[in-house]
PDB file of N, CA and C in Angstrom:
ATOM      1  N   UNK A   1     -15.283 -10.082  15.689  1.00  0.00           N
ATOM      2  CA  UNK A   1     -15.258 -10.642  14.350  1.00  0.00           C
ATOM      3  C   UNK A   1     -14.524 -11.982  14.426  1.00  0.00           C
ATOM      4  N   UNK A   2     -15.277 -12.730  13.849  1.00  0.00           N
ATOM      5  CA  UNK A   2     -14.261 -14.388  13.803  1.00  0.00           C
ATOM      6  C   UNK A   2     -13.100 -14.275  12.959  1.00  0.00           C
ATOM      7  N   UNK A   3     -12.093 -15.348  13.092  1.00  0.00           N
ATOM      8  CA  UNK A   3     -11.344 -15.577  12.452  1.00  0.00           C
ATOM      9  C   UNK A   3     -11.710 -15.885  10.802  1.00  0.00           C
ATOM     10  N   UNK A   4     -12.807 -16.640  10.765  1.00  0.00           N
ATOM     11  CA  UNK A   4     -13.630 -16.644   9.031  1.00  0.00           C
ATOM     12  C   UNK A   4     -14.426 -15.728   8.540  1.00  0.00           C
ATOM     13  N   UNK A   5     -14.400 -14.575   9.474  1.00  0.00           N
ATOM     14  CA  UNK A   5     -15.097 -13.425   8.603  1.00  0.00           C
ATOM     15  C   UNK A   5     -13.572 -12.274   9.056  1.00  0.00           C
ATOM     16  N   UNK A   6     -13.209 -12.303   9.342  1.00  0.00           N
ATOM     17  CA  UNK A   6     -11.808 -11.618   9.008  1.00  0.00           C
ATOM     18  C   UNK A   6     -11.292 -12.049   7.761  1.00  0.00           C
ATOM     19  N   UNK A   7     -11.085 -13.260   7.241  1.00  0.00           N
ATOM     20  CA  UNK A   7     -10.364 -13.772   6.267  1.00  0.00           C
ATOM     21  C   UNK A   7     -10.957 -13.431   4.913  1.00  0.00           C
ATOM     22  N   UNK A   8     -12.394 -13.513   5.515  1.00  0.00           N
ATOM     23  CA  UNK A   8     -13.025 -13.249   4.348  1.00  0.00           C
ATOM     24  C   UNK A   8     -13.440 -11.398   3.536  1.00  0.00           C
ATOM     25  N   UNK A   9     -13.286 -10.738   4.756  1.00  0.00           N
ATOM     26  CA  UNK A   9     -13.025  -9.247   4.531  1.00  0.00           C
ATOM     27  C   UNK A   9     -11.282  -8.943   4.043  1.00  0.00           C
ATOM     28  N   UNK A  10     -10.489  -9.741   4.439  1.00  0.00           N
ATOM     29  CA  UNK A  10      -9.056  -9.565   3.868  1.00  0.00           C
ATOM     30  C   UNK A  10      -9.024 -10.134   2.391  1.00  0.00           C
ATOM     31  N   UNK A  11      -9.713 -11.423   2.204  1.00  0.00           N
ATOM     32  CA  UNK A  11     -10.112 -11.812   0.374  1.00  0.00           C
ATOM     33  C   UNK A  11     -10.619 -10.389  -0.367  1.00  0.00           C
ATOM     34  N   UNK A  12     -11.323 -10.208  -0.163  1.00  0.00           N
ATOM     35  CA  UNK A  12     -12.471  -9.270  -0.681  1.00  0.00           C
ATOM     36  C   UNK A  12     -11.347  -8.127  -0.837  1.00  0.00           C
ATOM     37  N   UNK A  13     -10.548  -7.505  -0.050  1.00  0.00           N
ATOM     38  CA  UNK A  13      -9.758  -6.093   0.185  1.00  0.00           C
ATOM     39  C   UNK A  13      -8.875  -6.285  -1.059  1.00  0.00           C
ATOM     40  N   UNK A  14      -7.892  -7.742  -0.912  1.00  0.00           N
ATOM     41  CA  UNK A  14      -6.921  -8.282  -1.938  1.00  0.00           C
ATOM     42  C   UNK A  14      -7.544  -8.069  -3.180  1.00  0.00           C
ATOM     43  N   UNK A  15      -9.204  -8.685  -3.406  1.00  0.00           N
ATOM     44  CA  UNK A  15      -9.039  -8.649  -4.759  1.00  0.00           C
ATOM     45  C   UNK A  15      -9.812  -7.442  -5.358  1.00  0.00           C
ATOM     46  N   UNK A  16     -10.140  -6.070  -4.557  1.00  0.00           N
ATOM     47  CA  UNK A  16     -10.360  -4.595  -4.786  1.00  0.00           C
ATOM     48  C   UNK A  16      -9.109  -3.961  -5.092  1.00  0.00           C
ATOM     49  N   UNK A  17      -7.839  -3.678  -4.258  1.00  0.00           N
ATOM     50  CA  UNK A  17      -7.062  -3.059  -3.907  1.00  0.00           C
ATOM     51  C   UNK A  17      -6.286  -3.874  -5.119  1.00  0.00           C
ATOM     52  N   UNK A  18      -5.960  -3.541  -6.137  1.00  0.00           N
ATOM     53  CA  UNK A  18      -5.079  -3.923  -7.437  1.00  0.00           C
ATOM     54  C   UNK A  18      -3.745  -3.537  -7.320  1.00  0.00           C
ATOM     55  N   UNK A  19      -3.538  -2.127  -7.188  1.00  0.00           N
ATOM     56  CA  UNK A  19      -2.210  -2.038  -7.374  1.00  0.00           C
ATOM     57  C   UNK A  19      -1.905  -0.774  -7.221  1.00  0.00           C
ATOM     58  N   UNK A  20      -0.603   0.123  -6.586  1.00  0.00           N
ATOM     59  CA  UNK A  20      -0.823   1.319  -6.389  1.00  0.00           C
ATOM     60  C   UNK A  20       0.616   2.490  -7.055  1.00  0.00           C
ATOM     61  N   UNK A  21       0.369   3.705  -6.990  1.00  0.00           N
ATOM     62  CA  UNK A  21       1.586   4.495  -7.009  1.00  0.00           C
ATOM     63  C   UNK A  21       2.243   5.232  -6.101  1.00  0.00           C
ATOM     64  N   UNK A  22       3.385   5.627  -6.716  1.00  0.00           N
ATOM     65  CA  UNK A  22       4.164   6.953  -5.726  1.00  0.00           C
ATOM     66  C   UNK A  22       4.714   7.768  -6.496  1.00  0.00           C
ATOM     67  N   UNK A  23       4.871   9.601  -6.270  1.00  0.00           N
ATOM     68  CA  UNK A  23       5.720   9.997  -6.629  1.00  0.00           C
ATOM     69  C   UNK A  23       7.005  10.438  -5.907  1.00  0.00           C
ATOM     70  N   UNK A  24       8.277   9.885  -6.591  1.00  0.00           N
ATOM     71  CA  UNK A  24       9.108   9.968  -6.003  1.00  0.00           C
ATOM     72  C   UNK A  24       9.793  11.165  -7.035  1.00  0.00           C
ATOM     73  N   UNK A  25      11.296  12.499  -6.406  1.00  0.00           N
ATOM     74  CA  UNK A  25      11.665  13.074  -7.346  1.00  0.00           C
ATOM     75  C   UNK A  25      10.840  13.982  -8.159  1.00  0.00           C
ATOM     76  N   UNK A  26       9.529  13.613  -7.734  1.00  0.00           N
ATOM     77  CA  UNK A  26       8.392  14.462  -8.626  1.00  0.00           C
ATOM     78  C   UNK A  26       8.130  13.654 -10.206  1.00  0.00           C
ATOM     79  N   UNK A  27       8.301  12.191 -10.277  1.00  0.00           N
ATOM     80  CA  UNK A  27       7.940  11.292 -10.892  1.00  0.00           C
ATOM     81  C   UNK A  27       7.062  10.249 -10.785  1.00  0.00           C
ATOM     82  N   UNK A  28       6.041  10.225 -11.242  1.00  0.00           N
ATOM     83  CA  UNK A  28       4.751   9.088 -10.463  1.00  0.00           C
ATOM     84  C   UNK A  28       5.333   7.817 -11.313  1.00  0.00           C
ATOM     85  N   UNK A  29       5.149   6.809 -10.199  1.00  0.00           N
ATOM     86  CA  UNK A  29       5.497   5.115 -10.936  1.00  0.00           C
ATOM     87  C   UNK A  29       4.452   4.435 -10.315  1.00  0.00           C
ATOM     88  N   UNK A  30       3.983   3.382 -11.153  1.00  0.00           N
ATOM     89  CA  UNK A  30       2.934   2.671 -10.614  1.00  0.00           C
ATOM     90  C   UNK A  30       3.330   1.249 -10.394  1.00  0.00           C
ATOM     91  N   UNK A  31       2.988   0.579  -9.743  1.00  0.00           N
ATOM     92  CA  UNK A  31       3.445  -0.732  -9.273  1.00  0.00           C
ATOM     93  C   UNK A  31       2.707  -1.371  -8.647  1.00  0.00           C
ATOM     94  N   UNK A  32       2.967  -2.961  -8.554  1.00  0.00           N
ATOM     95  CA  UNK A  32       2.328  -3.801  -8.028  1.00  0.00           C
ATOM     96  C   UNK A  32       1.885  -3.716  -7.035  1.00  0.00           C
ATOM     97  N   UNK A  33       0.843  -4.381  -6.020  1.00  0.00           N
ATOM     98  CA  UNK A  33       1.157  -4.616  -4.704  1.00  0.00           C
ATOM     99  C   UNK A  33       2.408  -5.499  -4.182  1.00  0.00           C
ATOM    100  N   UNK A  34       2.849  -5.163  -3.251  1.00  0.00           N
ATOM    101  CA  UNK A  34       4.330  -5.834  -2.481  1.00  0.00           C
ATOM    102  C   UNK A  34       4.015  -7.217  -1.881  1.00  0.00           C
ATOM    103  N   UNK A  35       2.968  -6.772  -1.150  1.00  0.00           N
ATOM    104  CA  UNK A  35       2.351  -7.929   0.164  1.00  0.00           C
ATOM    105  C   UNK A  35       1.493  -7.249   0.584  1.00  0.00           C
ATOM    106  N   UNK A  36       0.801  -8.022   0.946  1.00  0.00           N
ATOM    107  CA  UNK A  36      -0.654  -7.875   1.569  1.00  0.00           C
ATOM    108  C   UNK A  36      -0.595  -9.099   2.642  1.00  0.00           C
ATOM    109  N   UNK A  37      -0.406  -8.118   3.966  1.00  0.00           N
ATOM    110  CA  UNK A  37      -0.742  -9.009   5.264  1.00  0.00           C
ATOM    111  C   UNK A  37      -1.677  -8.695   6.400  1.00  0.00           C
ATOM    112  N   UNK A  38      -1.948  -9.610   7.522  1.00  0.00           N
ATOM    113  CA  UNK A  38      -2.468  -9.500   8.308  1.00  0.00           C
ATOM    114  C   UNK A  38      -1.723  -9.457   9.539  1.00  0.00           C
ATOM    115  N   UNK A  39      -1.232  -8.592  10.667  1.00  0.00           N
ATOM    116  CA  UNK A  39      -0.603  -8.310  11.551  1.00  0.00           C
ATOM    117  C   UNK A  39      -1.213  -8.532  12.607  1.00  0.00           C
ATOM    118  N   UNK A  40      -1.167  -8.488  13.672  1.00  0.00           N
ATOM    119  CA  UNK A  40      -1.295  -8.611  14.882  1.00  0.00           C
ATOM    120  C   UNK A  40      -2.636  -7.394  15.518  1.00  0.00           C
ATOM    121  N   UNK A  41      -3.525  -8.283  16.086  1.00  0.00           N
ATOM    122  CA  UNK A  41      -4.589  -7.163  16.280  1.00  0.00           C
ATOM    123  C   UNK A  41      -5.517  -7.075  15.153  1.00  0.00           C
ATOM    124  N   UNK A  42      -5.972  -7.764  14.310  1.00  0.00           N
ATOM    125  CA  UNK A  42      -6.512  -7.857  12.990  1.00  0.00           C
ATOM    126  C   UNK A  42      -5.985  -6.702  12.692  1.00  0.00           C
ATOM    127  N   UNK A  43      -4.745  -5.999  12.151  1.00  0.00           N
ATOM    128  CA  UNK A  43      -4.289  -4.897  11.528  1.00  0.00           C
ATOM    129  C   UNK A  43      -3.935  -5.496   9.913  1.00  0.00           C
ATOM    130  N   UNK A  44      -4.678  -5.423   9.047  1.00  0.00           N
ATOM    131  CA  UNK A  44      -4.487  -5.617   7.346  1.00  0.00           C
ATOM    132  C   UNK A  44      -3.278  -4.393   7.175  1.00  0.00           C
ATOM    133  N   UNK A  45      -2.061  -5.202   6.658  1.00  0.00           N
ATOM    134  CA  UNK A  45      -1.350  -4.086   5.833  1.00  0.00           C
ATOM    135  C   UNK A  45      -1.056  -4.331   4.449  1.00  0.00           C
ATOM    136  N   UNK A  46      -0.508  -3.296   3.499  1.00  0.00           N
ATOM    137  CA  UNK A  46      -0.924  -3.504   2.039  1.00  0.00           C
ATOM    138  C   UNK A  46       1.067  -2.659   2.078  1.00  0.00           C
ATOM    139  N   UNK A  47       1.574  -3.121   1.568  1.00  0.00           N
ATOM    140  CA  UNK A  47       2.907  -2.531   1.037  1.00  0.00           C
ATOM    141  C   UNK A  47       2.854  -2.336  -0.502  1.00  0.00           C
ATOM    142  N   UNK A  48       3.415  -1.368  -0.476  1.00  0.00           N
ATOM    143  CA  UNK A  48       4.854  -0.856  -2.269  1.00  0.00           C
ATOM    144  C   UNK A  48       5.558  -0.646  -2.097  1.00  0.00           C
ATOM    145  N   UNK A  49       6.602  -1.093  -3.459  1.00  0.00           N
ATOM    146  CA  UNK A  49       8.074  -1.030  -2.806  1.00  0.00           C
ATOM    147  C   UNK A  49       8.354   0.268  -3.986  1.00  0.00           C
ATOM    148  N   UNK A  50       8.682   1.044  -3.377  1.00  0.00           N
ATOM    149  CA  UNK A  50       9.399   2.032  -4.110  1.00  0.00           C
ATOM    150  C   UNK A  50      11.139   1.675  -4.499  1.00  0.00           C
ATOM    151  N   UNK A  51      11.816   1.062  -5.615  1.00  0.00           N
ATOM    152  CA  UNK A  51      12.202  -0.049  -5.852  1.00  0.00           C
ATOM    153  C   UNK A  51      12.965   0.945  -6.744  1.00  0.00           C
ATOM    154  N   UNK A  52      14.414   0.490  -6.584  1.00  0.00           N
ATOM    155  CA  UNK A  52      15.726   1.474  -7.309  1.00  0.00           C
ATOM    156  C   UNK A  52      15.696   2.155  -8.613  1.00  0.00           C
ATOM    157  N   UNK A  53      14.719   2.203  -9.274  1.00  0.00           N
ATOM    158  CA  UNK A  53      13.975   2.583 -10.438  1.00  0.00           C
ATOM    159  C   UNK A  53      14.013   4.321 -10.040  1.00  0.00           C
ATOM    160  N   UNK A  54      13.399   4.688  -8.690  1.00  0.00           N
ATOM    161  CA  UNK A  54      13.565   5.988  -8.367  1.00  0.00           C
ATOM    162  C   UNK A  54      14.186   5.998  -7.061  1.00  0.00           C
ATOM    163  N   UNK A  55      15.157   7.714  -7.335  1.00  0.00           N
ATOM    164  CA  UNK A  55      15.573   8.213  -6.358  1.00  0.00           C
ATOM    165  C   UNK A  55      14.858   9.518  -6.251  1.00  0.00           C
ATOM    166  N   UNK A  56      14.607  10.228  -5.193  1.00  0.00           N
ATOM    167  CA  UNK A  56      14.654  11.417  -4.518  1.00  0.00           C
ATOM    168  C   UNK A  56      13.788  11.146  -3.374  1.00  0.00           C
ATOM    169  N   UNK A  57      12.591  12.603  -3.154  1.00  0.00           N
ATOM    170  CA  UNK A  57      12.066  12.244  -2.046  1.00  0.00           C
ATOM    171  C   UNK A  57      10.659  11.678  -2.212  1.00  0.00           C
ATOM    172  N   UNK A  58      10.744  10.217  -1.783  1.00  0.00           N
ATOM    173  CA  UNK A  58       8.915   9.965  -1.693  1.00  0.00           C
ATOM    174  C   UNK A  58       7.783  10.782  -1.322  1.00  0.00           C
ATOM    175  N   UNK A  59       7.054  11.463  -2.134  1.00  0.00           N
ATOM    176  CA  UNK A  59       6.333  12.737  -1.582  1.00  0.00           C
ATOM    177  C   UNK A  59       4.757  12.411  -1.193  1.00  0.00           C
ATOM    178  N   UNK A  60       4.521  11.075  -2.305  1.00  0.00           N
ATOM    179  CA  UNK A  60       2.419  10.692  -2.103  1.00  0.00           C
ATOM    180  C   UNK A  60       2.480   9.244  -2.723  1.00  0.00           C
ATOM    181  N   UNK A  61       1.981   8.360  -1.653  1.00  0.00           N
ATOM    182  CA  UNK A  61       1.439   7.109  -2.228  1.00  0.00           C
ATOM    183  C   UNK A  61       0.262   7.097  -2.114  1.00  0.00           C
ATOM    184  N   UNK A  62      -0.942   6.256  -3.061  1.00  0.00           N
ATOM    185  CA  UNK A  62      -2.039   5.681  -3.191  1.00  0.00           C
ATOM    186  C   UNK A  62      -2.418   4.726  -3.423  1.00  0.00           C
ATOM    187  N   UNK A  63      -3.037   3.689  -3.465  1.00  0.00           N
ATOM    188  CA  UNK A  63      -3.855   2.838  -3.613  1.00  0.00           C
ATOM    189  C   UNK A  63      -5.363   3.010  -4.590  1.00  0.00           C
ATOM    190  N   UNK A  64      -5.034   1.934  -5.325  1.00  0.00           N
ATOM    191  CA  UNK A  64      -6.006   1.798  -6.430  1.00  0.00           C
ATOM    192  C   UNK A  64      -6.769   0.425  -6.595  1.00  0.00           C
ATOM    193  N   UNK A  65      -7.970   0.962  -6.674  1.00  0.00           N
ATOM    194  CA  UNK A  65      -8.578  -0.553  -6.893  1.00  0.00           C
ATOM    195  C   UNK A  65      -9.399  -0.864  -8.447  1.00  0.00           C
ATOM    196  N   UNK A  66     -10.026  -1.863  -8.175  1.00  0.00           N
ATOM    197  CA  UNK A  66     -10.074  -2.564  -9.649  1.00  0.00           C
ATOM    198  C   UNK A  66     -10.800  -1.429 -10.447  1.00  0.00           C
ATOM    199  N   UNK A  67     -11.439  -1.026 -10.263  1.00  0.00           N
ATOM    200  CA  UNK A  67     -11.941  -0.015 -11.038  1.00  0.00           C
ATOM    201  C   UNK A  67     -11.216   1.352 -11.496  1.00  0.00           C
ATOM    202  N   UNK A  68     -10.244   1.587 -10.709  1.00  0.00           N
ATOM    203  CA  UNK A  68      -9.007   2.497 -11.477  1.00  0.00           C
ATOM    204  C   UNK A  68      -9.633   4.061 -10.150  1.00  0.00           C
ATOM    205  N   UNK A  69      -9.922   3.609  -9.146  1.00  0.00           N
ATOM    206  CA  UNK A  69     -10.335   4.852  -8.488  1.00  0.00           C
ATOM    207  C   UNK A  69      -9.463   4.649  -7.464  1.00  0.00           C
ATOM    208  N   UNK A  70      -9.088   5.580  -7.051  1.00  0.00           N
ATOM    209  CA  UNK A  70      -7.739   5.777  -5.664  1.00  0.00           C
ATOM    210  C   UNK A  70      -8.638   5.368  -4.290  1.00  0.00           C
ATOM    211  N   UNK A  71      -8.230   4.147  -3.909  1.00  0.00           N
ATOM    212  CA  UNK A  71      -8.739   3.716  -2.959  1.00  0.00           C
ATOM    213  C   UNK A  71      -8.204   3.979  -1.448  1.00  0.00           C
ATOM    214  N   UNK A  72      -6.771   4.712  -1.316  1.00  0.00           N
ATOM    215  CA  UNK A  72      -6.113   5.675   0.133  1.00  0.00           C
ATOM    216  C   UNK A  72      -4.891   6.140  -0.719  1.00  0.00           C
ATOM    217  N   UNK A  73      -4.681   7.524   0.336  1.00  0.00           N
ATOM    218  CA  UNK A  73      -3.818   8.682  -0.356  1.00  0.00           C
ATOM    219  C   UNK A  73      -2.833   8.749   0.856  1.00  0.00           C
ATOM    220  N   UNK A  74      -2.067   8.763   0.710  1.00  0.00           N
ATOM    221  CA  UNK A  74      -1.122   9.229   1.962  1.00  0.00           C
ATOM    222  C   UNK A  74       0.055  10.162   1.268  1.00  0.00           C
ATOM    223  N   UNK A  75       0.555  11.030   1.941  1.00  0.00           N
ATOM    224  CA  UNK A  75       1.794  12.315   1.863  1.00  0.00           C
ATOM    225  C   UNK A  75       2.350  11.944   2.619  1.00  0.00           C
ATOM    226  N   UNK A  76       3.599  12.032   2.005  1.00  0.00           N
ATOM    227  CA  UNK A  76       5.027  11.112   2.547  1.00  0.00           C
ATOM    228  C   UNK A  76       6.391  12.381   2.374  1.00  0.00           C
ATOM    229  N   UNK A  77       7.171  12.238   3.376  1.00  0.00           N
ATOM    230  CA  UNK A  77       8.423  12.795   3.110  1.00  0.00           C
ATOM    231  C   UNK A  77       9.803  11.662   3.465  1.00  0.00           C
ATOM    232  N   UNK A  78       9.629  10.677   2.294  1.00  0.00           N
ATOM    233  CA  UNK A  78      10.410   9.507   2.144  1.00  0.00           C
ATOM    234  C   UNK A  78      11.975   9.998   1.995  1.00  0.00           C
ATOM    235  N   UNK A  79      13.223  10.177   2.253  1.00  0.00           N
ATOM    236  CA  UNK A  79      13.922  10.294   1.559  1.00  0.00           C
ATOM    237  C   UNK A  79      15.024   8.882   1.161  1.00  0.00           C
ATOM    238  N   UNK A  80      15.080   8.960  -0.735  1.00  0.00           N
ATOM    239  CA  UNK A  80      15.066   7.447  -0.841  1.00  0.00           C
ATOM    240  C   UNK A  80      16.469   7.795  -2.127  1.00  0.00           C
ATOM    241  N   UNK A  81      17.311   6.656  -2.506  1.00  0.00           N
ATOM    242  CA  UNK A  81      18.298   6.730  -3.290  1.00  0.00           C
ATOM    243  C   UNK A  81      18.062   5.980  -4.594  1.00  0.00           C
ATOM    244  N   UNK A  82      19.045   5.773  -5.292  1.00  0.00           N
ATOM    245  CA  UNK A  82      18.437   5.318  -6.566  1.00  0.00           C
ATOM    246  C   UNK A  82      19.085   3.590  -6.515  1.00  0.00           C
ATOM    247  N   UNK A  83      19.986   3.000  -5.423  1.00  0.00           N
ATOM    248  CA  UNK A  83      20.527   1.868  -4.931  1.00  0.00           C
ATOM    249  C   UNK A  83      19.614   1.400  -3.881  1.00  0.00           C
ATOM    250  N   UNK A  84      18.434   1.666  -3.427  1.00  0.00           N
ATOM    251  CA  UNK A  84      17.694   1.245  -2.451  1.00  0.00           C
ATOM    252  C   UNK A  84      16.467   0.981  -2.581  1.00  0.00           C
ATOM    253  N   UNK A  85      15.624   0.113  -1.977  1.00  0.00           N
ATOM    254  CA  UNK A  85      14.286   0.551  -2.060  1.00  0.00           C
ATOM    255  C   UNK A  85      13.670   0.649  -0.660  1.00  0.00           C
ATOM    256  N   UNK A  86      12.770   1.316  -0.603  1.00  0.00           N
ATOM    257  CA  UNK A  86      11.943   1.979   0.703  1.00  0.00           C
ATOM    258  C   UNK A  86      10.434   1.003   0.226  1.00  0.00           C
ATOM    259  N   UNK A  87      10.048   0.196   1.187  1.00  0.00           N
ATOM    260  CA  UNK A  87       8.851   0.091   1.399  1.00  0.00           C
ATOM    261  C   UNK A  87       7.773   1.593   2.157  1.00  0.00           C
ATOM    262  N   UNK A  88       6.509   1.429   1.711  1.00  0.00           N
ATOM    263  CA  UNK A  88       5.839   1.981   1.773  1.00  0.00           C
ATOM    264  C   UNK A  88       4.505   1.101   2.602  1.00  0.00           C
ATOM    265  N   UNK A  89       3.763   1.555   3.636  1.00  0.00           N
ATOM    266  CA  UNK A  89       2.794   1.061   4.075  1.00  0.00           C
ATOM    267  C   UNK A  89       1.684   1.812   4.587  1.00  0.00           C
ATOM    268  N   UNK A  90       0.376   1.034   4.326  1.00  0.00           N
ATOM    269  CA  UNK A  90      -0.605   1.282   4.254  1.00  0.00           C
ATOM    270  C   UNK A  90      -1.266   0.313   5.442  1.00  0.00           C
ATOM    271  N   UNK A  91      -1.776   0.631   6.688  1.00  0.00           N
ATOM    272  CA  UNK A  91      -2.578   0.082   7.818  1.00  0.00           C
ATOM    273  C   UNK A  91      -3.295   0.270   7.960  1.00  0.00           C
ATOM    274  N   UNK A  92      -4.855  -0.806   8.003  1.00  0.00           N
ATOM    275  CA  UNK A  92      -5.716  -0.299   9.215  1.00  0.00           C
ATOM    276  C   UNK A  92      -6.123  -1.753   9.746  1.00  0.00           C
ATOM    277  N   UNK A  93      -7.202  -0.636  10.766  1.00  0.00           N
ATOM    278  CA  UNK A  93      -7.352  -1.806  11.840  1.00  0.00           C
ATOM    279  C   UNK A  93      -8.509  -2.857  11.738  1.00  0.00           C
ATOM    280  N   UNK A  94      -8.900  -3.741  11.279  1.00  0.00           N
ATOM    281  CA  UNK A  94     -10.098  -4.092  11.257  1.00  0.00           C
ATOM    282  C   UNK A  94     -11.107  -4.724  12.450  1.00  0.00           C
ATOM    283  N   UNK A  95     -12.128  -4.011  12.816  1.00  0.00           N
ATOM    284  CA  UNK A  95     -12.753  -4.443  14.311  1.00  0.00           C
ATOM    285  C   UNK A  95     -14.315  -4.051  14.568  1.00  0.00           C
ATOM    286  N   UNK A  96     -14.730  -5.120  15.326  1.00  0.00           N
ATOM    287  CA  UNK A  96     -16.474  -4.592  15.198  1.00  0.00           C
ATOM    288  C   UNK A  96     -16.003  -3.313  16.309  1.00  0.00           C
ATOM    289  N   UNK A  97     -17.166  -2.600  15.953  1.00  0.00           N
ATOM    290  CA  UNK A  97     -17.220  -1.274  16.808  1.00  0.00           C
ATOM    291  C   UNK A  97     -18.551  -1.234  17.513  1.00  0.00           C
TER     292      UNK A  97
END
Protein backbone atom coordinates (compact mmCIF):
# COMPACT_ATOMS: atom_id res chain seq x y z
CA UNK A 1 0.00 0.00 0.00
CA UNK A 2 1.49 3.53 -0.78
CA UNK A 3 2.02 6.09 1.44
CA UNK A 4 -1.25 8.08 -0.43
CA UNK A 5 -3.51 5.34 -0.13
CA UNK A 6 -2.63 4.72 3.49
CA UNK A 7 -3.43 8.33 4.23
CA UNK A 8 -6.27 8.14 2.51
CA UNK A 9 -7.77 4.91 4.34
CA UNK A 10 -6.63 6.74 7.75
CA UNK A 11 -8.99 10.06 6.42
CA UNK A 12 -11.83 7.92 5.74
CA UNK A 13 -11.37 5.80 9.42
CA UNK A 14 -11.10 9.54 11.24
CA UNK A 15 -14.09 10.70 9.73
CA UNK A 16 -16.31 7.13 10.48
CA UNK A 17 -14.93 6.47 13.90
CA UNK A 18 -16.70 9.67 15.84
CA UNK A 19 -16.31 9.04 19.20
CA UNK A 20 -16.34 6.31 21.79
CA UNK A 21 -17.22 4.91 25.46
CA UNK A 22 -16.18 3.08 28.61
CA UNK A 23 -17.57 1.67 31.54
CA UNK A 24 -15.72 2.40 34.35
CA UNK A 25 -17.11 1.48 38.25
CA UNK A 26 -20.02 0.08 36.29
CA UNK A 27 -20.74 3.65 34.83
CA UNK A 28 -20.72 4.16 30.96
CA UNK A 29 -19.18 7.75 29.84
CA UNK A 30 -18.90 8.70 26.43
CA UNK A 31 -16.19 10.79 25.05
CA UNK A 32 -14.34 12.18 22.43
CA UNK A 33 -11.73 10.65 20.44
CA UNK A 34 -8.15 11.38 22.23
CA UNK A 35 -5.89 10.98 19.07
CA UNK A 36 -5.93 9.25 16.23
CA UNK A 37 -2.46 8.11 14.97
CA UNK A 38 -0.43 6.32 12.70
CA UNK A 39 2.47 4.21 14.29
CA UNK A 40 5.06 2.43 12.96
CA UNK A 41 4.32 -0.48 10.52
CA UNK A 42 1.15 1.25 9.12
CA UNK A 43 -0.40 0.41 12.69
CA UNK A 44 -3.62 3.18 12.93
CA UNK A 45 -4.27 3.77 16.63
CA UNK A 46 -7.46 5.49 17.95
CA UNK A 47 -7.19 6.46 21.90
CA UNK A 48 -9.83 7.53 24.96
CA UNK A 49 -8.94 8.95 27.77
CA UNK A 50 -10.76 7.67 30.57
CA UNK A 51 -10.24 11.11 32.35
CA UNK A 52 -10.68 11.79 36.37
CA UNK A 53 -14.40 12.08 35.93
CA UNK A 54 -14.27 8.16 36.79
CA UNK A 55 -12.75 5.96 39.20
CA UNK A 56 -12.93 2.17 39.57
CA UNK A 57 -12.25 -0.61 37.27
CA UNK A 58 -12.25 0.01 33.41
CA UNK A 59 -14.32 -3.02 32.44
CA UNK A 60 -15.43 -2.34 28.19
CA UNK A 61 -14.44 0.23 25.70
CA UNK A 62 -16.00 0.79 22.19
CA UNK A 63 -15.88 2.69 19.37
CA UNK A 64 -18.60 4.36 17.52
CA UNK A 65 -19.02 5.66 14.28
CA UNK A 66 -21.04 8.26 12.54
CA UNK A 67 -23.96 6.44 12.36
CA UNK A 68 -24.22 5.62 16.15
CA UNK A 69 -23.26 1.75 15.56
CA UNK A 70 -20.30 0.30 17.73
CA UNK A 71 -17.62 0.14 15.42
CA UNK A 72 -14.86 -2.25 18.06
CA UNK A 73 -15.61 -3.64 21.54
CA UNK A 74 -12.87 -4.49 23.71
CA UNK A 75 -13.09 -5.95 27.69
CA UNK A 76 -10.76 -4.38 29.82
CA UNK A 77 -9.67 -4.96 33.44
CA UNK A 78 -8.32 -1.25 33.81
CA UNK A 79 -7.75 -0.47 37.32
CA UNK A 80 -8.10 3.41 37.42
CA UNK A 81 -8.55 6.30 40.33
CA UNK A 82 -10.60 9.22 40.38
CA UNK A 83 -7.01 11.67 40.29
CA UNK A 84 -5.83 9.95 37.10
CA UNK A 85 -6.55 9.23 33.75
CA UNK A 86 -5.79 5.89 31.89
CA UNK A 87 -5.65 6.04 28.21
CA UNK A 88 -7.30 3.43 26.41
CA UNK A 89 -6.22 1.97 22.93
CA UNK A 90 -7.50 0.65 20.06
CA UNK A 91 -4.84 -0.95 17.15
CA UNK A 92 -4.77 -2.37 14.00
CA UNK A 93 -2.63 -3.12 11.41
CA UNK A 94 -3.23 -1.86 8.07
CA UNK A 95 -1.62 -4.06 5.06
CA UNK A 96 -2.28 -5.57 1.61
CA UNK A 97 -2.63 -9.26 2.22
Amino acid sequence: MTPSALNKVIKFIKREVIYGKYIAGGKTYKVPLHKVEVEANNRLAIYLLADHKAAGTVTRAQLYDIEQDIWDDKTLNMVKTDIQGVLIKFAYEIKEV
